[in-house]
Protein backbone atom coordinates (compact mmCIF):
# COMPACT_ATOMS: atom_id res chain seq x y z
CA UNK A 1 -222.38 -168.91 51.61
CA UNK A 2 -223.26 -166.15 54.16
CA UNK A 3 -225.01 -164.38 51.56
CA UNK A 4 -226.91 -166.90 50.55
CA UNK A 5 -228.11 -167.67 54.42
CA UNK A 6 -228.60 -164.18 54.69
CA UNK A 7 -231.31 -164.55 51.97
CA UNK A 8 -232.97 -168.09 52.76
CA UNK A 9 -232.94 -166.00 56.23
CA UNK A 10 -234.80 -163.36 55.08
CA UNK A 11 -237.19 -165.27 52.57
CA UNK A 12 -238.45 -167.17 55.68
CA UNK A 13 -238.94 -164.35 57.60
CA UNK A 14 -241.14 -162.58 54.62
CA UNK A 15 -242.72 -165.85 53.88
CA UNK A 16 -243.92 -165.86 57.76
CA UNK A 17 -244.50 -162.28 58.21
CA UNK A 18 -246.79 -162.60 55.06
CA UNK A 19 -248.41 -165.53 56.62
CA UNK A 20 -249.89 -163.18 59.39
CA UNK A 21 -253.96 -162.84 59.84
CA UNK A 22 -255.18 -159.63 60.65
CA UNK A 23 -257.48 -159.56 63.38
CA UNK A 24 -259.85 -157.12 64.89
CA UNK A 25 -260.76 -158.64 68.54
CA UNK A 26 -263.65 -156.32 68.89
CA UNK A 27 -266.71 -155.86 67.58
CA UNK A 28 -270.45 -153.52 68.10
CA UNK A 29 -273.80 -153.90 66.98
CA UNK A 30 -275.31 -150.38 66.84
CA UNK A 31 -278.49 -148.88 65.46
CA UNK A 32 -280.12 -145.27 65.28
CA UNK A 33 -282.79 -144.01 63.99
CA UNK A 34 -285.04 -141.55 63.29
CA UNK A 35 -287.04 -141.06 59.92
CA UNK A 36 -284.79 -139.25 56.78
CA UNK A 37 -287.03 -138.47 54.18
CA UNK A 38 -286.11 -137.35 50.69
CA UNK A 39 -288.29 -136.84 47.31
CA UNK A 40 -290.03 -140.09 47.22
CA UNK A 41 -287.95 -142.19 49.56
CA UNK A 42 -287.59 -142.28 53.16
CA UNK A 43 -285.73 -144.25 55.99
CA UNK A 44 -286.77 -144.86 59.37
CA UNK A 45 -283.99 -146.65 61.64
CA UNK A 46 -280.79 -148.87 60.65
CA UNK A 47 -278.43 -151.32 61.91
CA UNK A 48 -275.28 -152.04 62.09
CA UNK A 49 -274.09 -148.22 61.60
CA UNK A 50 -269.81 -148.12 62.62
CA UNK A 51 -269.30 -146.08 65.29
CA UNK A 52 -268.39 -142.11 64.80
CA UNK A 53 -267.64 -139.85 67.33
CA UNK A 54 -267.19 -136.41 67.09
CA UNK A 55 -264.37 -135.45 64.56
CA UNK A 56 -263.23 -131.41 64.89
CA UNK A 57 -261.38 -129.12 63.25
CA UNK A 58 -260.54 -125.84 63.00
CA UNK A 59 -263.92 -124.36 62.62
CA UNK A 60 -265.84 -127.09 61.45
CA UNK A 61 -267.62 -130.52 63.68
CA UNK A 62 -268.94 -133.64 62.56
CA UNK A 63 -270.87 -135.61 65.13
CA UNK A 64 -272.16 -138.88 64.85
CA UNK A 65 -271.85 -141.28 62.02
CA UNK A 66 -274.93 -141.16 59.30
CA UNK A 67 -277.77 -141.12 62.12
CA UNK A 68 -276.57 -138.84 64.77
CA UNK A 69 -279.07 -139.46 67.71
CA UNK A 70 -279.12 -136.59 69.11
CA UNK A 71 -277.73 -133.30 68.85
CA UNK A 72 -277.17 -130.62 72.07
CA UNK A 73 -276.70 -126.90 71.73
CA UNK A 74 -274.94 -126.21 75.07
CA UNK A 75 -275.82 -122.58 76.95
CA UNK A 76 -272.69 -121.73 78.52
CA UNK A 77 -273.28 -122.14 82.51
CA UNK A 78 -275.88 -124.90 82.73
CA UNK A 79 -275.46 -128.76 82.47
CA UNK A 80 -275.03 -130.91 79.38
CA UNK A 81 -278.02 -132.97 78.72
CA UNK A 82 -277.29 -136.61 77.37
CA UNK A 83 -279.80 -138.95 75.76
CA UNK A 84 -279.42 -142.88 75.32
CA UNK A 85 -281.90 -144.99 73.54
CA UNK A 86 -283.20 -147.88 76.29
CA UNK A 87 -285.66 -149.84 74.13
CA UNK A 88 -288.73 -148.66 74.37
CA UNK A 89 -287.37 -145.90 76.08
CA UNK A 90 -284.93 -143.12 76.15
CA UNK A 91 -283.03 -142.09 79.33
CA UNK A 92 -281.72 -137.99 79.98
CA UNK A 93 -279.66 -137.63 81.56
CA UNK A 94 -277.43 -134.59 83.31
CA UNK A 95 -274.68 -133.92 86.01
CA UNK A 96 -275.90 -134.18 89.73
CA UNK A 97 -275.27 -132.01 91.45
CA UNK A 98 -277.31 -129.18 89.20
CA UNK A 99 -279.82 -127.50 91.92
CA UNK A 100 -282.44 -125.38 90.61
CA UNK A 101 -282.81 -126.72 87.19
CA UNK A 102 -286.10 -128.70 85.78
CA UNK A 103 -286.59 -130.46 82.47
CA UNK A 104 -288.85 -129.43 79.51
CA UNK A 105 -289.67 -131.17 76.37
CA UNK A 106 -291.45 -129.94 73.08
CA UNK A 107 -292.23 -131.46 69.70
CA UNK A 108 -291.56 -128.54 67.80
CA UNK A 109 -289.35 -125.75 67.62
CA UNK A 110 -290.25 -122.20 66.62
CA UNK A 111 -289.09 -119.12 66.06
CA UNK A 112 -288.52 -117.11 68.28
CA UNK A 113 -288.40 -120.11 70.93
CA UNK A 114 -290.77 -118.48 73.32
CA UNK A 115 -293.77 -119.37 71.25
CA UNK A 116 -292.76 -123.24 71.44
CA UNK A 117 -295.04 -125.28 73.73
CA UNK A 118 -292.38 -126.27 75.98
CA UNK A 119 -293.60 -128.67 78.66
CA UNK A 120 -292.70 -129.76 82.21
CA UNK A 121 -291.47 -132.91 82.61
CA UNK A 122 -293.32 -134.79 84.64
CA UNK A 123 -291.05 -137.94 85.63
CA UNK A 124 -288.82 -137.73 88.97
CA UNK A 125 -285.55 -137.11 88.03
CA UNK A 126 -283.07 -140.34 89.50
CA UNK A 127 -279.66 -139.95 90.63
CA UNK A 128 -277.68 -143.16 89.18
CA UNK A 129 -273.45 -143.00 89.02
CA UNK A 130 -273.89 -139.12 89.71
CA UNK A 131 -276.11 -138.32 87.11
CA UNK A 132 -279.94 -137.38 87.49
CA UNK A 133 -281.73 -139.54 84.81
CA UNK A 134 -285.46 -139.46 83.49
CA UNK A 135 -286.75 -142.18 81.53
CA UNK A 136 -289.30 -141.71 79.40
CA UNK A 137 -291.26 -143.76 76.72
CA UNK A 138 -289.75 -143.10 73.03
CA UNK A 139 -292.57 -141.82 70.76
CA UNK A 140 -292.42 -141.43 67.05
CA UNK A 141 -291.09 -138.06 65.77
CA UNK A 142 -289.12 -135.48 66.90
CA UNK A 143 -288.86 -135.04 71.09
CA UNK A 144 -286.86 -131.72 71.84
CA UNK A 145 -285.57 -131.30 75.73
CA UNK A 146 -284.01 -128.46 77.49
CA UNK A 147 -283.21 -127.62 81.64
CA UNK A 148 -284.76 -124.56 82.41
CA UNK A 149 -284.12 -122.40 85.50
């Protein structure tokens, strides 16, 4: 008899456990862009793209998910510049305090670098939460930015 408990026991307790709902109680609505172009085909923006952070290891780094939007090479001693999309624009941003540097911008990158037509930035930089912040409009193509000292 206490074997057969046992098991009624047990059935109801898979039976219930089975029962259960998975449930994810949050959710994001992301997009990127930027135009991909391949042979005849090309693709400018998306929704709905999960989001990827960086994954690292050993040697190798992934960042992003399939649109990364954009991508820093960091010179060791200066501040890490960070850009968010802010429809129609897109907002830099770097650590404040960082005295002495300015920000440049180019459409295309050379080599060597020096014969790029880097560009002042003309837009006061903003402190906001202890970053300084330029927003500027987003323009089709490729926008490069660097700090300069």
């Amino acid at each position: 008899m206490k074997r057969l408990l046992s098991l009624a026991v047990l059935a109801a307790l898979a039976a219930l456990l089975h029962a259960q709902q998975y449930e994810i109680k949050w959710s994001t609505i992301d997009g990127g862009g930027g135009t991909s172009t391949g042979g005849v085909y090309s693709v400018s923006g998306t929704i709905g793209q999960p989001d990827a952070g960086a994954m690292i290891g050993g040697s190798y780094s992934v960042v992003g998910g399939f649109w990364s939007f954009a991508a820093a090479v960091q010179t060791p001693g200066s501040p890490v510049l960070r850009i968010v999309g802010a429809t129609p624009n897109v907002v830099v941003c770097w650590p404040d305090p960082s005295s002495g540097f300015s920000l440049q911008q180019t459409h295309v990158l050379a080599t060597p670098p020096a014969t790029s037509a880097w560009t002042a930035v003309t837009n006061s930089a903003v402190v906001v939460e202890g970053e300084k912040t330029v927003t500027l409009p987003a323009v089709p193509g490729d926008t490069y930015f660097r700090l300069v000292k």
